[in-house]
Protein backbone atom coordinates (compact mmCIF):
# COMPACT_ATOMS: atom_id res chain seq x y z
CA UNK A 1 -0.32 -8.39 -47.48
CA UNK A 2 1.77 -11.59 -48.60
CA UNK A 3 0.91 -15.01 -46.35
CA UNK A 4 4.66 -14.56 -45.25
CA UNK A 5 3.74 -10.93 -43.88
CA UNK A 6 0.54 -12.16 -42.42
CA UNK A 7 2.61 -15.07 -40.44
CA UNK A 8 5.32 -12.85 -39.48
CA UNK A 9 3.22 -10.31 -38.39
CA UNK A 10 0.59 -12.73 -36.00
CA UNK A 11 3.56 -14.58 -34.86
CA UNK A 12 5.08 -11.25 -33.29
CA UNK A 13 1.84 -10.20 -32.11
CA UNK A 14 1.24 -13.59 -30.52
CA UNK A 15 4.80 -13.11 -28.86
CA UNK A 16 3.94 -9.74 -26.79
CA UNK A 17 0.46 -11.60 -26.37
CA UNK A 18 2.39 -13.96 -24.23
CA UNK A 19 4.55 -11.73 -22.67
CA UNK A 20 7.49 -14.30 -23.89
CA UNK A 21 11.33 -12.69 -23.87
CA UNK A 22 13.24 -11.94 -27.36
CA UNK A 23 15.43 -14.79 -25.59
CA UNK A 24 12.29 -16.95 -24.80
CA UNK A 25 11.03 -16.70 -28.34
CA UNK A 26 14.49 -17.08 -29.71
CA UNK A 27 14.70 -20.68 -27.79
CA UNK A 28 11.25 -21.63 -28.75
CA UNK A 29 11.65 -20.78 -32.71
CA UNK A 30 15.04 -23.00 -32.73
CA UNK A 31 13.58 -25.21 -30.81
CA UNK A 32 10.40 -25.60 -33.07
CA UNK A 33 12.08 -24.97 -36.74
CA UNK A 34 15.71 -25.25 -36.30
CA UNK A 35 15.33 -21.22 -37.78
CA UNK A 36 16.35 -17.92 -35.91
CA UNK A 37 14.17 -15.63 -37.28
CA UNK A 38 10.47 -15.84 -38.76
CA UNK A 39 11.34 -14.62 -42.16
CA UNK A 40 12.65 -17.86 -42.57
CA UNK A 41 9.61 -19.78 -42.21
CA UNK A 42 7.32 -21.56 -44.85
CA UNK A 43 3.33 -21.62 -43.55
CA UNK A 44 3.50 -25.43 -41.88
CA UNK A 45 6.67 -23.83 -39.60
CA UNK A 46 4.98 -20.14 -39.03
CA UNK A 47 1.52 -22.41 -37.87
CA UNK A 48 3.35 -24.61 -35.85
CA UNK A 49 5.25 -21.51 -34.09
CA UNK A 50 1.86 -19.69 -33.73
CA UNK A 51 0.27 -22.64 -32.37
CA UNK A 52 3.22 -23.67 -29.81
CA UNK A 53 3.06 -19.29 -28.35
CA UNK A 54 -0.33 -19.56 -28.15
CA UNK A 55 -0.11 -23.18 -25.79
CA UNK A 56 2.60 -21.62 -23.53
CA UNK A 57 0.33 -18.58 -22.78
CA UNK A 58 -2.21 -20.40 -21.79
CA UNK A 59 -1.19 -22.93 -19.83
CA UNK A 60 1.93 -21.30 -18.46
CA UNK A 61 2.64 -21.31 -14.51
CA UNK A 62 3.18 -18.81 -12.11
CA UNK A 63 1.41 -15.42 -13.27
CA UNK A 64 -1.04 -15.85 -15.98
CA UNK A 65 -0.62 -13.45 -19.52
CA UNK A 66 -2.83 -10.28 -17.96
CA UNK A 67 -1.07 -10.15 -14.62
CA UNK A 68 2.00 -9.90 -16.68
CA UNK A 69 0.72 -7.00 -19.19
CA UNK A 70 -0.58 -5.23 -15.32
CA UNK A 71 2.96 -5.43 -14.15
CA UNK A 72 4.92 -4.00 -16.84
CA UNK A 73 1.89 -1.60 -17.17
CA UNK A 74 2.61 -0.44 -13.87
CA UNK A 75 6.39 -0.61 -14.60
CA UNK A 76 5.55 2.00 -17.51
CA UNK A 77 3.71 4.21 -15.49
CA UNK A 78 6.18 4.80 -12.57
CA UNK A 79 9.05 5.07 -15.34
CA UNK A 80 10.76 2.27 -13.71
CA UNK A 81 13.26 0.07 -15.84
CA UNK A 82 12.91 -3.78 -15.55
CA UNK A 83 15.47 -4.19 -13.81
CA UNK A 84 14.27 -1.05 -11.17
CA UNK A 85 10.81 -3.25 -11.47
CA UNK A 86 12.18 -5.99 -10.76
CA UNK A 87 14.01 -5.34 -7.83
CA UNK A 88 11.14 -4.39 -5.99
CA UNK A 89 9.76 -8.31 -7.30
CA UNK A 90 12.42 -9.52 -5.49
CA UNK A 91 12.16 -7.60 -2.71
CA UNK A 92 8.29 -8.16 -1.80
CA UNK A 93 8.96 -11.90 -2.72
CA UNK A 94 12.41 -13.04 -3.09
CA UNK A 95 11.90 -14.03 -6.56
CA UNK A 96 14.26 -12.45 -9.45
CA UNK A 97 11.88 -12.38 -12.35
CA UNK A 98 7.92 -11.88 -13.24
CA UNK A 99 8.32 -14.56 -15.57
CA UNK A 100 8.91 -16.93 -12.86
CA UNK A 101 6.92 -20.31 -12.46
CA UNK A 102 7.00 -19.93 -8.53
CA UNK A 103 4.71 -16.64 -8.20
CA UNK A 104 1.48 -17.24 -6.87
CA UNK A 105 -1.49 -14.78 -7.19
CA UNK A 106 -1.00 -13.62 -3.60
CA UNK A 107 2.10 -12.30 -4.77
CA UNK A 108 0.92 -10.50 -7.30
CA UNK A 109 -1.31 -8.56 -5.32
CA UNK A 110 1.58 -7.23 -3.14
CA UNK A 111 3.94 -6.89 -5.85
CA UNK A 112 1.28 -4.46 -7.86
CA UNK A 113 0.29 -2.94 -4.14
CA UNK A 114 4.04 -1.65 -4.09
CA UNK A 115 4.42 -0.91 -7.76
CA UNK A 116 1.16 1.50 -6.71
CA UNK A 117 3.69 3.11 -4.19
CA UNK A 118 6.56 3.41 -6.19
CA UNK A 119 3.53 5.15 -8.28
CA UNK A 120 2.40 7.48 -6.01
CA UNK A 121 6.07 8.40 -4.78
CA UNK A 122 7.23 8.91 -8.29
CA UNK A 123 3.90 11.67 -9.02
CA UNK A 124 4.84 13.30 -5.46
CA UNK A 125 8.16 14.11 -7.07
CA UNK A 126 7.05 15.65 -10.28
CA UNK A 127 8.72 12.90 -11.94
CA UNK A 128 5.31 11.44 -13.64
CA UNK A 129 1.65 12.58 -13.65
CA UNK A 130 -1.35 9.97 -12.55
CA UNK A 131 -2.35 7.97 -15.50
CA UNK A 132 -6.08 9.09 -16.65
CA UNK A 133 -8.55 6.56 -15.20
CA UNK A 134 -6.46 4.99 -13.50
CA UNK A 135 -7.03 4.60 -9.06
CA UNK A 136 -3.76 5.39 -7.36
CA UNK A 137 -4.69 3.52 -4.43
CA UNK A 138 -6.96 0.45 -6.19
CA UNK A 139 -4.34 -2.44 -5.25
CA UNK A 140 -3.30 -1.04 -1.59
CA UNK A 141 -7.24 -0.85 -0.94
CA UNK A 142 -7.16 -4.74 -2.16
CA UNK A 143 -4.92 -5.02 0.78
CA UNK A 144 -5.67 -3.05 3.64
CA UNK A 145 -4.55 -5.01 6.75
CA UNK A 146 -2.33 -6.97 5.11
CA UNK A 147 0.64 -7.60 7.20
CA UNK A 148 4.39 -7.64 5.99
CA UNK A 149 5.99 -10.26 4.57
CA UNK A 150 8.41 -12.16 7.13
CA UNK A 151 11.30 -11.37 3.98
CA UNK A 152 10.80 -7.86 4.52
CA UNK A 153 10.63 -8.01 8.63
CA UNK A 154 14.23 -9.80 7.95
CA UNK A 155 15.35 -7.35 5.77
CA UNK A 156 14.27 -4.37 8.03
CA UNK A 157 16.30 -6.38 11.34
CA UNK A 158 19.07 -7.01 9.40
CA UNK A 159 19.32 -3.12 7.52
CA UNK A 160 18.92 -2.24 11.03
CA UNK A 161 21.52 -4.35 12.59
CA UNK A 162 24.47 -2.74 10.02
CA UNK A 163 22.76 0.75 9.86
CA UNK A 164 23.15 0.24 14.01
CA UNK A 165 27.22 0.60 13.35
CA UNK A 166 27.21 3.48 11.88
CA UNK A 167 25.04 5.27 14.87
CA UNK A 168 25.92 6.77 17.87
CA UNK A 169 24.99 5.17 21.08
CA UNK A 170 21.78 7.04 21.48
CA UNK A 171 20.28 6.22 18.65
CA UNK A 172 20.92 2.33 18.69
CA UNK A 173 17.56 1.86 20.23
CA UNK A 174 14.08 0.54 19.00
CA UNK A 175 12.46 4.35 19.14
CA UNK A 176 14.64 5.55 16.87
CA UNK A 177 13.73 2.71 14.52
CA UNK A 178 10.24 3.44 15.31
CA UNK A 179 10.80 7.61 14.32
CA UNK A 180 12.51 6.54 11.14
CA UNK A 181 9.84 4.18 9.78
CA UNK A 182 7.02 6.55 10.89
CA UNK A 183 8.45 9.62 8.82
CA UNK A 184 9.20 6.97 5.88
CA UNK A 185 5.66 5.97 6.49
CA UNK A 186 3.68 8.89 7.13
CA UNK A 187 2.39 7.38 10.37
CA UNK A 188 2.85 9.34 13.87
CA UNK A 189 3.13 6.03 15.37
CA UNK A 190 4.52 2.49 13.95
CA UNK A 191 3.84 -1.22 15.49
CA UNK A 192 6.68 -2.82 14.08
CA UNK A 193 4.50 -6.20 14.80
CA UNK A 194 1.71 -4.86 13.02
CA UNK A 195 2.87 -3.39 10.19
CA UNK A 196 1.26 -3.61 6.73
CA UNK A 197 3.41 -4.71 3.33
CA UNK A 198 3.39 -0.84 2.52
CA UNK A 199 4.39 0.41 5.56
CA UNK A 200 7.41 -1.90 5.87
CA UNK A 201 8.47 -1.43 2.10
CA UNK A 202 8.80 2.64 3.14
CA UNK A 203 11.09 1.41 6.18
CA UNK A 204 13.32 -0.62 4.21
CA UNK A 205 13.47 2.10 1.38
CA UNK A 206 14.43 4.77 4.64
CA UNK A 207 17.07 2.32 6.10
CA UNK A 208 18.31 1.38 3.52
CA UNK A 209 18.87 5.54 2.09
CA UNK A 210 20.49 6.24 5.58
CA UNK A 211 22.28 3.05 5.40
CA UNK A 212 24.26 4.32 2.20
CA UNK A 213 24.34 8.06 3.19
CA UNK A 214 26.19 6.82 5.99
CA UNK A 215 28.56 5.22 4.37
CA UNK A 216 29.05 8.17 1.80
CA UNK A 217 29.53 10.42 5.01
CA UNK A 218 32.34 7.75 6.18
CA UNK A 219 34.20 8.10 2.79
CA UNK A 220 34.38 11.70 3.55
CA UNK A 221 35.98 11.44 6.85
CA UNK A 222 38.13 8.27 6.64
CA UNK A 223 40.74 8.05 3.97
CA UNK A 224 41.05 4.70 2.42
């Protein structure tokens, strides 16, 4: 293998090391060399770029390298695409991106909890089989007790709230909340001030299903 090769090759592996973005490592390279692509580089560059991927993975902020390899890991095994992945991010912590310098481990631990769920879901459908070796309820158990976030209590009043419009009169009412999140849930019984991250992620995921077949049902009838 030529040293050109060699370089190439432990830059790119370096890269997916660090979990850095094609645009990330783009920016970096320029930044570093003034180049856009590694071919271009003589050995002081390609050390220098080596050298610079392997700083920013270890001292990055927010999640560290491995939580980032778990994540996608997870991502892969559900069959999710990032941007299905990373809507559930945002919606267990209001960020946009894994990536992001804000996350904190706690976070992690709930995101991965619900990635386990969107997991388990996505094998109840047929749609993927359990990963061999793998515990299907290893993060959740990490968990147990843990209450819901207060973004997702908000999210479940407010669903609520405009899901409440579309309802008749008798349903507008906190034990009709309570049978929808329990079937979501699997519970016979839901404490809506007790309830755990998982528990409120299934009620947002119901509401938020009858929330659009609602509106699909309104099409139908109403002529726009």
């Amino acid at each position: 293998m030529s040293l050109a090769l060699k370089y190439i090759r432990d830059i790119h592996i370096a890269k997916s090391e660090a979990c850095l973005s094609d645009a990330d490592y783009r920016q970096l390279l320029f930044r570093l060399t003034g180049e856009t692509s590694s071919k271009a580089l003589d050995q002081d560059a390609a050390e220098l770029v080596l050298n610079e991927i392997k700083a920013v993975a270890e001292h990055r902020p927010g999640w560290q390298v491995g939580q980032l390899k778990k994540f996608n890991q997870y991502r892969r095994f559900a069959k999710l695409t990032e941007n299905e992945a990373r809507g559930i991010l945002h919606e267990v912590t209001g960020v946009m991106h894994e990536g992001s310098p804000a996350l904190k481990q706690q976070q992690f631990e709930h995101v991965m909890a619900a990635l386990e769920t969107k997991l388990e879901e996505q094998i109840a459908a047929a749609r993927v089989k359990l990963p061999s070796g793998v515990d299907p309820h290893y993060w959740r158990g990490r968990l147990t007790g843990s209450g819901a976030t207060s973004r997702q209590l908000r999210e479940i009043e407010d669903t609520w709230r405009t899901l409440c419009g579309f309802l008749p009169e008798d349903k507008r009412n906190q034990a009709y909340l309570h049978g929808i999140i329990a079937q979501a849930s699997g519970r016979k019984t839901v404490n809506l001030d007790a309830m755990s991250v998982f528990v409120a992620k299934s009620a947002i995921d119901a509401l938020k299903r009858m929330l659009e077949q609602k509106k699909e049902e309104l099409k139908k009838t109403v002529p726009f």
